[in-house]
Protein backbone atom coordinates (compact mmCIF):
# COMPACT_ATOMS: atom_id res chain seq x y z
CA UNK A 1 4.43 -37.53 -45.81
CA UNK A 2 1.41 -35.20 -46.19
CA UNK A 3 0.08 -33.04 -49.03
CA UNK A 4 -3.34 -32.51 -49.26
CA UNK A 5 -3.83 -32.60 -53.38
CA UNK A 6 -3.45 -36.16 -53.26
CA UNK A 7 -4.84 -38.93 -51.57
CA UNK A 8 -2.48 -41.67 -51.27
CA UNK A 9 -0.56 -39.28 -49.31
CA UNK A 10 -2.42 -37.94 -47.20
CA UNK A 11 -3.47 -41.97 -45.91
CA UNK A 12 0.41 -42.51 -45.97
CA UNK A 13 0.78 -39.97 -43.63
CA UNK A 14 -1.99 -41.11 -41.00
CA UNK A 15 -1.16 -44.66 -40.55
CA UNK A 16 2.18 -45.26 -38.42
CA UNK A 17 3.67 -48.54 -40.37
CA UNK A 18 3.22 -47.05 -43.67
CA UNK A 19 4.79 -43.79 -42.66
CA UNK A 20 7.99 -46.24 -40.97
CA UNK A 21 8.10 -47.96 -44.34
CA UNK A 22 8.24 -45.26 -46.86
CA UNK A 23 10.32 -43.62 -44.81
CA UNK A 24 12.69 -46.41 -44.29
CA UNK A 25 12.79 -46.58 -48.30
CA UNK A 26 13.66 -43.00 -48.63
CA UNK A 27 16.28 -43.18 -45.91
CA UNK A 28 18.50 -46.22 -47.68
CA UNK A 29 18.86 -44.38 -50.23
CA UNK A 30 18.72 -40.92 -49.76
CA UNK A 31 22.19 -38.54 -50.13
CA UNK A 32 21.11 -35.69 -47.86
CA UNK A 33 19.59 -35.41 -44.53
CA UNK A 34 15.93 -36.51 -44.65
CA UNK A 35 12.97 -34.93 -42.91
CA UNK A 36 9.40 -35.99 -42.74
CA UNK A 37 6.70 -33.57 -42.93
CA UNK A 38 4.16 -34.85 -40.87
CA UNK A 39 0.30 -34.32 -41.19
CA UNK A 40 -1.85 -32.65 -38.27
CA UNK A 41 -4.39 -34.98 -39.38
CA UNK A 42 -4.04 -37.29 -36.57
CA UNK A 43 -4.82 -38.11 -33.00
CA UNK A 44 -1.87 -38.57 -31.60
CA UNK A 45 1.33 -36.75 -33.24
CA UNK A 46 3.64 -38.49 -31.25
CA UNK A 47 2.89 -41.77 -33.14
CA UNK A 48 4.11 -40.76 -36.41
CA UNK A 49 7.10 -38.68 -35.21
CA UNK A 50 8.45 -42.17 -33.55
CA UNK A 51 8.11 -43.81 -37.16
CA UNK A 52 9.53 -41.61 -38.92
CA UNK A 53 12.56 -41.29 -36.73
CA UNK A 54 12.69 -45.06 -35.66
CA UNK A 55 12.95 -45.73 -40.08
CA UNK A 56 16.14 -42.91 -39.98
CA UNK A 57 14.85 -39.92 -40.89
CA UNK A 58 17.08 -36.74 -39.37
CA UNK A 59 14.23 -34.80 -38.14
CA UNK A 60 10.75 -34.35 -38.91
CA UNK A 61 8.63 -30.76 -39.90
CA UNK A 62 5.29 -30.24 -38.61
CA UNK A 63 2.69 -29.13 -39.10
CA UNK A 64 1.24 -29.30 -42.73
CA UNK A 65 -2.17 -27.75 -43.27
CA UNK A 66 -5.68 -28.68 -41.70
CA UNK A 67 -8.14 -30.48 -43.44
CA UNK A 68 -11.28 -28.23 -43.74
CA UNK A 69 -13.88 -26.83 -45.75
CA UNK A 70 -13.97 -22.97 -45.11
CA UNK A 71 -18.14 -22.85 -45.67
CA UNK A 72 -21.04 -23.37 -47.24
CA UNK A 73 -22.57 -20.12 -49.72
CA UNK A 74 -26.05 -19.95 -48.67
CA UNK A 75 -27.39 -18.80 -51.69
CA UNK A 76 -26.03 -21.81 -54.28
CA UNK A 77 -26.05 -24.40 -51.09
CA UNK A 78 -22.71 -25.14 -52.81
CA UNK A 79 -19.53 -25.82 -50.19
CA UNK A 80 -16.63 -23.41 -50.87
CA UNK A 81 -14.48 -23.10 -52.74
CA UNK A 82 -16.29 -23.58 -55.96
CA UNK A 83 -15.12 -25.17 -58.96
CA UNK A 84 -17.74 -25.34 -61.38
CA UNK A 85 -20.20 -26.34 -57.96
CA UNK A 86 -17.96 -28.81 -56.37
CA UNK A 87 -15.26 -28.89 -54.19
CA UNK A 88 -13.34 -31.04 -51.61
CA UNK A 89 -11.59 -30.30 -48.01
CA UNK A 90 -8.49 -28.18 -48.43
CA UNK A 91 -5.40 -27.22 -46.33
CA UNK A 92 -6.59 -24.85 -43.90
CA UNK A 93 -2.63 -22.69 -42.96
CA UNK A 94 -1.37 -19.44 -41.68
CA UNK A 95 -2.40 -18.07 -38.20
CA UNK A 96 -5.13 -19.52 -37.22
CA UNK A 97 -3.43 -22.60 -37.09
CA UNK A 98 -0.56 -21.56 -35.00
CA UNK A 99 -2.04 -22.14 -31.86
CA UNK A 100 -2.61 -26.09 -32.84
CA UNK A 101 0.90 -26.21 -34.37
CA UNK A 102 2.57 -24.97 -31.51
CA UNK A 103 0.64 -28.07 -29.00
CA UNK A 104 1.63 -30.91 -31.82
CA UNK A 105 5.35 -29.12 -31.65
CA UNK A 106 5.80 -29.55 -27.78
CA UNK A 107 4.39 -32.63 -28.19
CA UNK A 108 6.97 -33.79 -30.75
CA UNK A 109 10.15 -32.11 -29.12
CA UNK A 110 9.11 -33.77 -25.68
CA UNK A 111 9.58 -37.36 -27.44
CA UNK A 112 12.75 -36.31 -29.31
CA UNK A 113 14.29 -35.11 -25.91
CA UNK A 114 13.24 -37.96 -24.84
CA UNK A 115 13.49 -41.12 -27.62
CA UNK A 116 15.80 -39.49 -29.82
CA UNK A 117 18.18 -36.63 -28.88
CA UNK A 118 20.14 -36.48 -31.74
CA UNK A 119 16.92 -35.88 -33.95
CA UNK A 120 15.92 -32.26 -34.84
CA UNK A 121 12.56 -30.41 -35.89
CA UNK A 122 11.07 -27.70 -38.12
CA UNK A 123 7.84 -26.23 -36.72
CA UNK A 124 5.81 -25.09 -39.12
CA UNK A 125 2.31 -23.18 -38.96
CA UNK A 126 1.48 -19.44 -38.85
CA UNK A 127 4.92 -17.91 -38.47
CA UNK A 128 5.10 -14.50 -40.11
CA UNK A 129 7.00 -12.21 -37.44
CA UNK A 130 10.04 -12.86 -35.36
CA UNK A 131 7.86 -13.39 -31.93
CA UNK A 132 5.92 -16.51 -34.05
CA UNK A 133 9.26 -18.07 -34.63
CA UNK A 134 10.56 -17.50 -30.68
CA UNK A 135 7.38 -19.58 -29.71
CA UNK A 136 8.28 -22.66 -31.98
CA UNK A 137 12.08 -22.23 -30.57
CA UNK A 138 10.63 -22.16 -26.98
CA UNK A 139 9.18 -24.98 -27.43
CA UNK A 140 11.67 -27.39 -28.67
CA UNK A 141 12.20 -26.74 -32.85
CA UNK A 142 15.28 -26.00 -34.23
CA UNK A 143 14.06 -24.06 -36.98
CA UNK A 144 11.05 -22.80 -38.21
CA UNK A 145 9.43 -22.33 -41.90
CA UNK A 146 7.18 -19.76 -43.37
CA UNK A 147 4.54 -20.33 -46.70
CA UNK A 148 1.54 -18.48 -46.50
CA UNK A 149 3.36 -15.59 -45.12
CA UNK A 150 5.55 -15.50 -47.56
CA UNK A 151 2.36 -15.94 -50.27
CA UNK A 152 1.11 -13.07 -48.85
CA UNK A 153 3.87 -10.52 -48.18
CA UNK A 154 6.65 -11.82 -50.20
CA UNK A 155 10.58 -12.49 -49.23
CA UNK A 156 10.82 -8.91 -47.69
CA UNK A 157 8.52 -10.59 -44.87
CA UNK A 158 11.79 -12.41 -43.80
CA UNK A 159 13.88 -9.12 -42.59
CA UNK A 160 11.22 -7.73 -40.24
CA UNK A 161 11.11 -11.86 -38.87
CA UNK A 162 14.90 -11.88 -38.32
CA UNK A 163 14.72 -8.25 -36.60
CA UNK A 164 12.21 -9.26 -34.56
CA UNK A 165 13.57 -12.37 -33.31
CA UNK A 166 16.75 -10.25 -32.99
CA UNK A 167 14.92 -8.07 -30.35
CA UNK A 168 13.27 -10.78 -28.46
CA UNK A 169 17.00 -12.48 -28.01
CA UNK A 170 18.73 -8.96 -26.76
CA UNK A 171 15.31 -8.50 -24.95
CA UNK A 172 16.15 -11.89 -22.95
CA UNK A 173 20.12 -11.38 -23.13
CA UNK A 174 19.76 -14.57 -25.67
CA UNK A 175 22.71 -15.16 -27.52
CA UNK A 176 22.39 -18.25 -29.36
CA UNK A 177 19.25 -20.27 -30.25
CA UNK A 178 20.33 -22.79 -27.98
CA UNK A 179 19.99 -20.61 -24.77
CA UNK A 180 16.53 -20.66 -24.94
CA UNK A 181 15.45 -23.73 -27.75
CA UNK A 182 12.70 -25.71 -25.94
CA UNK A 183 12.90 -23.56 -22.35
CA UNK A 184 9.32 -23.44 -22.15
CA UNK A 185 8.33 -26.91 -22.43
CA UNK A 186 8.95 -27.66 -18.27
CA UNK A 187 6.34 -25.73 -17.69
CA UNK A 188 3.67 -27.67 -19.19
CA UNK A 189 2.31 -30.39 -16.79
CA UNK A 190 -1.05 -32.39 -16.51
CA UNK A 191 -4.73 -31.43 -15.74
CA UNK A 192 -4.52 -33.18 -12.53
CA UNK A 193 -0.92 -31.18 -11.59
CA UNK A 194 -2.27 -27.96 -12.37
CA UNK A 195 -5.64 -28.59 -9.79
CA UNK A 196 -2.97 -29.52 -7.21
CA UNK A 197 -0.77 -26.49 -7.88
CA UNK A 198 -3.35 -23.58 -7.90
CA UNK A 199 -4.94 -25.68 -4.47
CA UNK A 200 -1.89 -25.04 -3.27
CA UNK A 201 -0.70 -21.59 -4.05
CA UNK A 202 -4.31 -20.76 -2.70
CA UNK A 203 -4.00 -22.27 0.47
CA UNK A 204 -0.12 -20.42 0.82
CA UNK A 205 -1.68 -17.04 -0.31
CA UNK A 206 -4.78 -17.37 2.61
CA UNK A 207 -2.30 -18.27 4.90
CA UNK A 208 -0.37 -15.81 4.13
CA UNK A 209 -3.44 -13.23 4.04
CA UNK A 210 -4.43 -14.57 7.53
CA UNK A 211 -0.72 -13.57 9.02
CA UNK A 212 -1.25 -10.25 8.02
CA UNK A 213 -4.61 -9.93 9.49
CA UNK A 214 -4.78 -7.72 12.69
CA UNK A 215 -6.19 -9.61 15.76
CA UNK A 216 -5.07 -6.68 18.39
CA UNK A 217 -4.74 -3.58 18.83
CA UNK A 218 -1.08 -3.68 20.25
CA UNK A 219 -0.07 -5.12 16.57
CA UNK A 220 -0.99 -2.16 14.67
CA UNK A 221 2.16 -0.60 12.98
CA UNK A 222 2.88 2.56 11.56
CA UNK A 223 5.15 1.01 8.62
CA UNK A 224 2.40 -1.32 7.76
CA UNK A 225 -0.37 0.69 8.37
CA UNK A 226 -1.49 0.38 4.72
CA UNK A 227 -0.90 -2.95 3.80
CA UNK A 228 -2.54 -3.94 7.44
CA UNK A 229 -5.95 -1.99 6.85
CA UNK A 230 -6.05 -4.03 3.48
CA UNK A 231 -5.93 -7.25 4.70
CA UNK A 232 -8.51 -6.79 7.22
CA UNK A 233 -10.84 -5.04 4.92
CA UNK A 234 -10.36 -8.01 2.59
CA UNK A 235 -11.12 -10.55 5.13
């Protein structure tokens, strides 16, 4: 539902009821599972996973690349890349866009856990070692897919991924994806949550601080000596 070489696409992708109805089309007729690759190119992903799920689809894959333009050359005043002094935004990929494939992912596993538990997803978006692919299955995908990394080191890249993910399993005494496929997401809250949890983890740790503090001289101890002499130094 995204590809960045052509237009009509790419628009298909960012409106909702489009995306439902091509995807509905696909789905009637379609022999094998269908998945729609989604575009980052939106607000809100959670919009266009619900279409594409609500019109049948069996998962969705995200993300695709980043609209961008990489520069400018300041000699030629020309935007790059070049082709014979014009150009036009691109697919920006690979690792720097893991960190903004990763946010769209936990956003799109927390509305299939939630809308559509029999749905599945493919994250997508800087994965070239075995660690990259734990953090899309931490956060809710049930499998991940590699492109540029692949570009750039070929299919031997895929070895040193599966031994990697290997270790981070055993590491974790992991032996399934499913043991740890979307563990991470309950510990994303809101803004607001996260003010009142620090608030109160630093009122526990003065309290805390202020138990330990000595007030006598008949509380001194020679087990705590140490830890006693800290707090009071500390204040």
């Amino acid at each position: 539902m995204d590809y960045q070489d052509v237009g009509w696409d790419l628009a298909m992708g960012e409106d909702s009821e489009i995306l439902e109805e091509v995807c509905g089309w696909v789905t009637q007729v379609a022999k094998v599972p269908v998945w729609a690759k989604l575009t980052p190119n939106v607000t809100h992903i959670e919009d266009p996973t619900r279409a594409a799920l609500r019109a049948g689809c069996h998962g969705v894959s995200a993300i695709n690349t980043i609209r961008s333009v990489i520069g400018v050359d300041l000699k030629t005043l020309r935007p790059e890349p070049s082709v014979e002094g014009f150009t036009t935004p691109g697919g920006y990929s690979c690792q720097a866009v893991r960190p903004i494939a990763l946010r769209m992912c936990m956003e799109i596993s927390q509305v299939i856990r939630k809308e559509f538990s029999d749905r599945t997803l493919s994250g997508i978006g800087g994965v070239e070692t075995g660690e990259d692919a734990a953090q899309f299955i931490l956060l809710g995908a049930d499998t991940v897919q590699v492109c540029t990394g692949v570009m750039k080191a070929g299919y031997g890249c895929i070895h040193p991924m599966m031994e990697g993910l290997l270790a981070f399993m055993e590491q974790h005494g992991f032996e399934s994806l499913d043991d740890y496929k979307g563990h991470s997401l309950q510990y994303f809250t809101t803004h607001a949550d996260l003010v009142r949890i620090q608030a109160e983890a630093r009122a526990a740790a003065k309290a805390e601080h202020g138990a330990r503090m000595i007030t006598k001289d008949a509380e001194w101890s020679g087990d705590d000596f140490v830890k006693q002499t800290d707090a009071l130094s500390r204040g």
